[in-house]
N, C-alpha and C. Protein backbone atom coordinates (compact mmCIF):
# COMPACT_ATOMS: atom_id res chain seq x y z
N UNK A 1 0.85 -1.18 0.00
CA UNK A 1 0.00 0.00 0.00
C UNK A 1 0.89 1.24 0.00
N UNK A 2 0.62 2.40 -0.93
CA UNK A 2 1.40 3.41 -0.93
C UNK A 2 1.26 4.41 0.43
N UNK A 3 2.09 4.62 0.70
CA UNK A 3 1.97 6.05 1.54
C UNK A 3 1.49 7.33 1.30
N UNK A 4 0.75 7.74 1.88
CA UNK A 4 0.24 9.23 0.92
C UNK A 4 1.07 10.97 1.52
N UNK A 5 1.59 11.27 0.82
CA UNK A 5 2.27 12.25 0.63
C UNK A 5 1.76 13.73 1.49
N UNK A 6 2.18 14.19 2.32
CA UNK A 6 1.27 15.07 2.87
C UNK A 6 2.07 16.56 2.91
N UNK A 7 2.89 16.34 1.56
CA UNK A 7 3.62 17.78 1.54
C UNK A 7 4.02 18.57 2.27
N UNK A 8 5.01 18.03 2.93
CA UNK A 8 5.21 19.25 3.80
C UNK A 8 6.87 19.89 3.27
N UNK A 9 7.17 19.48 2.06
CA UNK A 9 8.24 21.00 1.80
C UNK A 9 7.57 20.85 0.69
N UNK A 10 7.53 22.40 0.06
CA UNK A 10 7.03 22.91 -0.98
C UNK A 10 8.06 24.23 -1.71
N UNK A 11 7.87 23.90 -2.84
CA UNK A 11 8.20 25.35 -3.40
C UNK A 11 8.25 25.68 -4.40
N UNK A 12 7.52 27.06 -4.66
CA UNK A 12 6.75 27.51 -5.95
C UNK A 12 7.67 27.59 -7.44
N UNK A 13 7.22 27.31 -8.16
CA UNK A 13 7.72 26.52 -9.74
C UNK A 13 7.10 27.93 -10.57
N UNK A 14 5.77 28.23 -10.00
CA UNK A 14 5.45 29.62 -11.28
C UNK A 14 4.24 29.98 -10.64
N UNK A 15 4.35 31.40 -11.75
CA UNK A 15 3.28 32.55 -10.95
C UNK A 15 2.74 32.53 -12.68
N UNK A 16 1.09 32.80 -12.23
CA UNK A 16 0.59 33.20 -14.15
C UNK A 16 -0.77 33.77 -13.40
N UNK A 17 -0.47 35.01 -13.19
CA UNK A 17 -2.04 35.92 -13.45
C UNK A 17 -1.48 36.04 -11.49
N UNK A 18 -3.07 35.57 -11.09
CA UNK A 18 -2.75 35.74 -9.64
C UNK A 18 -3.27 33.98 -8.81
N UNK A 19 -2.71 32.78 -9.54
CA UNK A 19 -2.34 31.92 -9.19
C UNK A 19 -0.85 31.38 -8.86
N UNK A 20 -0.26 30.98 -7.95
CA UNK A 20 0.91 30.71 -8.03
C UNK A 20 0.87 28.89 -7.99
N UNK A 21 1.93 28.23 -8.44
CA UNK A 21 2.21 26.68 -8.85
C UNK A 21 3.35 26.46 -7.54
N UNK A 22 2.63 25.29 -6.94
CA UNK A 22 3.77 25.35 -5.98
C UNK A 22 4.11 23.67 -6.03
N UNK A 23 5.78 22.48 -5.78
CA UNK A 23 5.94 21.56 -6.23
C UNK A 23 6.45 21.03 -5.05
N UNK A 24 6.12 19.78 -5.14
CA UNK A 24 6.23 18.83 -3.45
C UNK A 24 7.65 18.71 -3.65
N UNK A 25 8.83 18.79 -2.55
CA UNK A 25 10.20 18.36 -3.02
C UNK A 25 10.15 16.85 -2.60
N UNK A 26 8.92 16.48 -1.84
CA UNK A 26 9.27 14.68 -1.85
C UNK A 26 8.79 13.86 -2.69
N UNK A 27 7.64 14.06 -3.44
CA UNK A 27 6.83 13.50 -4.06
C UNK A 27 6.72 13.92 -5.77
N UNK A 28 7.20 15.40 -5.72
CA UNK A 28 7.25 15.77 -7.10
C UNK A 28 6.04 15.99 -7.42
N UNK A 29 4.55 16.34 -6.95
CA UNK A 29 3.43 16.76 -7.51
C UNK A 29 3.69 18.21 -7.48
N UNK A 30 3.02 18.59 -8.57
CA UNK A 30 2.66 20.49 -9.05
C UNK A 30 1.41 20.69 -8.85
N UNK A 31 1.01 22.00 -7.83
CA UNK A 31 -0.69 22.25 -7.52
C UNK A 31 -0.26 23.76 -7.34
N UNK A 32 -1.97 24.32 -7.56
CA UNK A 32 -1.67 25.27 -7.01
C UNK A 32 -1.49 25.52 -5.62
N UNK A 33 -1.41 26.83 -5.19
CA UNK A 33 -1.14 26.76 -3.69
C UNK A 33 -2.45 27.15 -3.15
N UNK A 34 -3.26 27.31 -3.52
CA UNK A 34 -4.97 27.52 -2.88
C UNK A 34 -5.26 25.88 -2.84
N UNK A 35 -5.12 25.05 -3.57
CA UNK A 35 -5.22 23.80 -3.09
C UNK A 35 -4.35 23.27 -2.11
N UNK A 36 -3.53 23.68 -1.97
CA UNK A 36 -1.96 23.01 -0.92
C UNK A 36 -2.67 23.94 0.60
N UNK A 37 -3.20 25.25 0.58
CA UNK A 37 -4.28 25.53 1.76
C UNK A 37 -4.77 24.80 2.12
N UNK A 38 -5.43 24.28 1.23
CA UNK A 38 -7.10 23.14 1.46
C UNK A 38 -6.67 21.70 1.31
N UNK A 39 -5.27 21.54 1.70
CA UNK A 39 -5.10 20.46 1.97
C UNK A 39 -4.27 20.43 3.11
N UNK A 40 -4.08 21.78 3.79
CA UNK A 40 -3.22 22.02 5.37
C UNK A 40 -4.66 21.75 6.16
N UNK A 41 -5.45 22.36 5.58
CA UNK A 41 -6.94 22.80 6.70
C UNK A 41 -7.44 21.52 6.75
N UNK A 42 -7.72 20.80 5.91
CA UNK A 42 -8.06 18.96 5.98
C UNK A 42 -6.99 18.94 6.59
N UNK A 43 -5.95 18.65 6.25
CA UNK A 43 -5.05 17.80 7.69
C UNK A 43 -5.17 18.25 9.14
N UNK A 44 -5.34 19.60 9.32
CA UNK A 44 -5.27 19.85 10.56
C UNK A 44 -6.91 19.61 11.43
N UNK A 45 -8.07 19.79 10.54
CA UNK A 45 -9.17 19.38 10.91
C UNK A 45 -9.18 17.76 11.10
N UNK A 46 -8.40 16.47 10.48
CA UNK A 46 -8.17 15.74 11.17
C UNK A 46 -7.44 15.48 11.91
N UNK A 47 -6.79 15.92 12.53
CA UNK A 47 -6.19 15.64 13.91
C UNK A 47 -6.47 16.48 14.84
N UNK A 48 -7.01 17.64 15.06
CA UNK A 48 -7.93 18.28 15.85
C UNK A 48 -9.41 17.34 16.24
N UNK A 49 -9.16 17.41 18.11
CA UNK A 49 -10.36 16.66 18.35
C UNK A 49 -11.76 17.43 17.94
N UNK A 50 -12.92 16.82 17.56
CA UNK A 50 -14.45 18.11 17.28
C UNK A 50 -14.62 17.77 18.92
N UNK A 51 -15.47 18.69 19.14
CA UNK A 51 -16.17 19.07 20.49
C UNK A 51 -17.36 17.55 20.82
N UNK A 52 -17.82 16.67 19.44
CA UNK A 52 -18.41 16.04 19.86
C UNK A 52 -17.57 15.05 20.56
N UNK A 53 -16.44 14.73 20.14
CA UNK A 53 -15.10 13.92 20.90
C UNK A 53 -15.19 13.82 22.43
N UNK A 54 -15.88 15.17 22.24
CA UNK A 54 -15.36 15.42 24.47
C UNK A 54 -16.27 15.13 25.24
């Protein structure tokens, strides 16, 4: 089973308009960085307990 990649070094490859391209240095995927957000906020919403937890 593969491991899934959770980017944590990054660094931006290109700017075009007012998107910037940012590239995993472990994994080698290219995204933008409004997705690489929305994939910090999912990670950190799972491992943050919800209130129904408590």
């Amino acid at each position: 089973m593969a491991t899934v990649c959770r980017h944590p070094k990054v660094r931006v490859v290109s700017r075009h308009e007012d998107t910037e391209y940012v590239e995993c240095l472990d994994c080698g995927e290219v995204f933008d960085s409004e997705e690489f957000r929305d994939m910090e906020i999912e990670a950190t919403a799972e491992t943050e307990p919800s209130m129904e937890d408590a």
